[in-house]
Every structure is written in C-alpha cells, then in structure tokens.
PDB file of N, CA and C in Angstrom:
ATOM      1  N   UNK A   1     124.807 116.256  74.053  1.00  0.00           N
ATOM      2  CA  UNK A   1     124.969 117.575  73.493  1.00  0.00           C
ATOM      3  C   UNK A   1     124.598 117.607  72.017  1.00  0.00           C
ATOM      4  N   UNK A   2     124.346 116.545  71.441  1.00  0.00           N
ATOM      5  CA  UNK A   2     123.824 116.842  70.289  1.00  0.00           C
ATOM      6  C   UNK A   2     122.597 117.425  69.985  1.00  0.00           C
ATOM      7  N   UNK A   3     122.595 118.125  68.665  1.00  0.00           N
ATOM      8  CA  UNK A   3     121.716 119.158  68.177  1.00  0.00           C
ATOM      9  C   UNK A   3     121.458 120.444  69.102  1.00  0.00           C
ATOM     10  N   UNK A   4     122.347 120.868  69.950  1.00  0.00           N
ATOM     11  CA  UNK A   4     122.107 122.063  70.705  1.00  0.00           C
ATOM     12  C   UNK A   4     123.369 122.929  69.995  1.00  0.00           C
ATOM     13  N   UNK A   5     122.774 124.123  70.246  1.00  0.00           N
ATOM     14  CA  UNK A   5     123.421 125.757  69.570  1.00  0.00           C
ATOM     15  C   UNK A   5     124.584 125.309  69.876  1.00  0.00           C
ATOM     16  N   UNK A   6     125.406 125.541  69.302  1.00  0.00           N
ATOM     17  CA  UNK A   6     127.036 126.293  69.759  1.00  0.00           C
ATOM     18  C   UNK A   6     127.342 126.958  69.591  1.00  0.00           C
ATOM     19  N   UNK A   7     127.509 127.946  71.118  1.00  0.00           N
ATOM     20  CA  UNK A   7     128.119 129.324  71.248  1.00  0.00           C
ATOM     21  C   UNK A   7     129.349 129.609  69.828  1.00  0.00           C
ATOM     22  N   UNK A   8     129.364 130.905  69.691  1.00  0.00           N
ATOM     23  CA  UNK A   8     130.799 131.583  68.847  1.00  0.00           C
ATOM     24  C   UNK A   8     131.638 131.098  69.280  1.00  0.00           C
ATOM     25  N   UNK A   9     132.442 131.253  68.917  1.00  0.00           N
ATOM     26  CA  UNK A   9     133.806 131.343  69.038  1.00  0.00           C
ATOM     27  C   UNK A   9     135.132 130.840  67.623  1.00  0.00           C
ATOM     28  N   UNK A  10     135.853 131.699  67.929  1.00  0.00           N
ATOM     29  CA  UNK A  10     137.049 131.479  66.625  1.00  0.00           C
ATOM     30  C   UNK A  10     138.405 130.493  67.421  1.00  0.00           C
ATOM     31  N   UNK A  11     138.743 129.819  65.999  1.00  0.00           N
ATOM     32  CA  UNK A  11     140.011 128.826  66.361  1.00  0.00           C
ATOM     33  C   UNK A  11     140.905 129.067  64.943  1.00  0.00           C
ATOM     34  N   UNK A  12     141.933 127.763  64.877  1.00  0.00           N
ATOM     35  CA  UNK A  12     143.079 128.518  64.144  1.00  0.00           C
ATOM     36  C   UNK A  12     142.756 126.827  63.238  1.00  0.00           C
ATOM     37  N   UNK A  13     142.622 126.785  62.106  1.00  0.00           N
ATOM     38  CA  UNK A  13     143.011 125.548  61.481  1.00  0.00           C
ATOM     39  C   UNK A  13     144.248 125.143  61.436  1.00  0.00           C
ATOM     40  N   UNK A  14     145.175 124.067  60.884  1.00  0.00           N
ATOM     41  CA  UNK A  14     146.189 123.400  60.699  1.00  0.00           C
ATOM     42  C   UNK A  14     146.954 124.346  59.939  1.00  0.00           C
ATOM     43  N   UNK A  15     146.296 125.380  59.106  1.00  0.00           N
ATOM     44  CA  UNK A  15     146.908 126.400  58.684  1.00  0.00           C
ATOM     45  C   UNK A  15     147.385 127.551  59.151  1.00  0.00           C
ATOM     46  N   UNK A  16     146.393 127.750  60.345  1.00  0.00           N
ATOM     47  CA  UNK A  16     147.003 129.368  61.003  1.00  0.00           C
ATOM     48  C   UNK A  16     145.762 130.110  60.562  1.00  0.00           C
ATOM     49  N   UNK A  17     144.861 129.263  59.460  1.00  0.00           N
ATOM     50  CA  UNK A  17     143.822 130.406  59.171  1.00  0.00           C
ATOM     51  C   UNK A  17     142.628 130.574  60.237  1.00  0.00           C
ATOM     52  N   UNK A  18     142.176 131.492  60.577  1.00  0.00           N
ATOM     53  CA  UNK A  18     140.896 131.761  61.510  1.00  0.00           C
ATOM     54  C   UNK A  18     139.868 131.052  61.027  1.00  0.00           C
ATOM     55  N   UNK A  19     139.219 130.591  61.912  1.00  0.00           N
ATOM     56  CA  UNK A  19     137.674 129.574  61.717  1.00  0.00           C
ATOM     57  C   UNK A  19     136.714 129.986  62.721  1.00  0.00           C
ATOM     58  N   UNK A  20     135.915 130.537  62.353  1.00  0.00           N
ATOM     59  CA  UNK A  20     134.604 131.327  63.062  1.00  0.00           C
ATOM     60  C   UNK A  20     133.575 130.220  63.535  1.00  0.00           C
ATOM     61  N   UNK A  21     132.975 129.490  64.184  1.00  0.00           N
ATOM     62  CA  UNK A  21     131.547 128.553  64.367  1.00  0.00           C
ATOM     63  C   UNK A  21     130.616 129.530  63.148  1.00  0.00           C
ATOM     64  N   UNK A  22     130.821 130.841  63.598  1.00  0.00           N
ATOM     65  CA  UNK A  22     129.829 131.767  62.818  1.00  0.00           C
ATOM     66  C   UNK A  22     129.637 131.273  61.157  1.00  0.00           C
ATOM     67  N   UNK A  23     130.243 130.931  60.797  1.00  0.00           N
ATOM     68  CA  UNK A  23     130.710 130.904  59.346  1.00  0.00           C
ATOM     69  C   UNK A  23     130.234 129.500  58.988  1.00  0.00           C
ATOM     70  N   UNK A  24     129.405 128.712  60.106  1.00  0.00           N
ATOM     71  CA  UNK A  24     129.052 127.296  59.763  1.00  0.00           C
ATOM     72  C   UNK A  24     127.513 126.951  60.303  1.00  0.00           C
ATOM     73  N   UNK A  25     127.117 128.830  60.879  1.00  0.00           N
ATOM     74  CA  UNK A  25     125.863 128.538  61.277  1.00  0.00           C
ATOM     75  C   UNK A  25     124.872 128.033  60.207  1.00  0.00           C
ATOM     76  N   UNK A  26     124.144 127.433  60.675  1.00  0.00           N
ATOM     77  CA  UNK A  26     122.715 126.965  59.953  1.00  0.00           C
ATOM     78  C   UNK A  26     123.342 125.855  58.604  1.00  0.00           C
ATOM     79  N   UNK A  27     124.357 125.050  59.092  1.00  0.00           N
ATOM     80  CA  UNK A  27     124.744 124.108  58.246  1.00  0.00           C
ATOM     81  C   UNK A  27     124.705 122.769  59.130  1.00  0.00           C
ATOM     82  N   UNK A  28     124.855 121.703  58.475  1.00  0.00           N
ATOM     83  CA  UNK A  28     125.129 120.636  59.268  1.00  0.00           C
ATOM     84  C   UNK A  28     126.471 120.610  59.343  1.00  0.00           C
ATOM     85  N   UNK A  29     127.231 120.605  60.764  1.00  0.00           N
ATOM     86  CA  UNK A  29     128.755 120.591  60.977  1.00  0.00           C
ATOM     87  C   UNK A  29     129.290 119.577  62.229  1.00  0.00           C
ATOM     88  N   UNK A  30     129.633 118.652  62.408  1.00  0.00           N
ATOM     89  CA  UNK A  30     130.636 117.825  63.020  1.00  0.00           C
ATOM     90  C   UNK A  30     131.614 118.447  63.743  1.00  0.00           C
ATOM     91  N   UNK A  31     131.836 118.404  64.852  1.00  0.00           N
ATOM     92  CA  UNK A  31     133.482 119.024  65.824  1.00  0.00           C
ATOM     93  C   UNK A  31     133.528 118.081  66.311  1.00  0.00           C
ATOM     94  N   UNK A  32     134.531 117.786  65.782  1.00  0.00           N
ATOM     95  CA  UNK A  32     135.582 116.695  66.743  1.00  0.00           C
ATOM     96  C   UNK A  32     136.622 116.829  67.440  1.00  0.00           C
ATOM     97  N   UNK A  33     136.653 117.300  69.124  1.00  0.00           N
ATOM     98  CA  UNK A  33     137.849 117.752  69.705  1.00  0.00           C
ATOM     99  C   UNK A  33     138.140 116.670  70.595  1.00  0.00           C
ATOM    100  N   UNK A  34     139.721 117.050  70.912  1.00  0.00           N
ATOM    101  CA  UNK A  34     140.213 115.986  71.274  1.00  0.00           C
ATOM    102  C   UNK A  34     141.322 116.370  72.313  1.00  0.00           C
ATOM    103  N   UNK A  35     142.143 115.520  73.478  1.00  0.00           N
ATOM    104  CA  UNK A  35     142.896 116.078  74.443  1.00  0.00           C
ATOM    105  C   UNK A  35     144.147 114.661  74.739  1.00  0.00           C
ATOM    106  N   UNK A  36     144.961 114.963  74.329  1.00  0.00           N
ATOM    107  CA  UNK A  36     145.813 113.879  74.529  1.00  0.00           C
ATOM    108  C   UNK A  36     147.256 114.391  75.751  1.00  0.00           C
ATOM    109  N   UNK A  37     146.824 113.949  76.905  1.00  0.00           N
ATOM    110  CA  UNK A  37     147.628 114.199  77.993  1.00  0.00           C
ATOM    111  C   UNK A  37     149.099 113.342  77.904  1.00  0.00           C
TER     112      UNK A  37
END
C-alpha cells in the first residue's frame, strides 16, 4: 500500500482535536495504526 492515495477521512488525536487526512494532502505523511486485542 505504499505511495497510493488515501481516501478522507477525520479522526480524533490524543487530544480530542479533529485530524482531517485532508489537511496532510500533498505532504509526505506516515500512519501508523495499530490493534491490540
């Protein structure tokens, strides 16, 4: 999956503040998600 688009979508930082993908288009950006069962 690297270097392909990523769809929109909004999440909540560690703060509660809103985080848009939008707001990081056309930058170089890293997501690192994670799932601990």
């Amino acid at each position: 999956m690297l270097l392909e688009k990523l769809p929109s979508f909004e999440l909540q930082d560690v703060n509660g503040n809103a985080m848009s993908t939008d707001d990081y288009r056309g930058k170089k950006t890293l997501i690192f998600m994670w799932a601990s069962w």
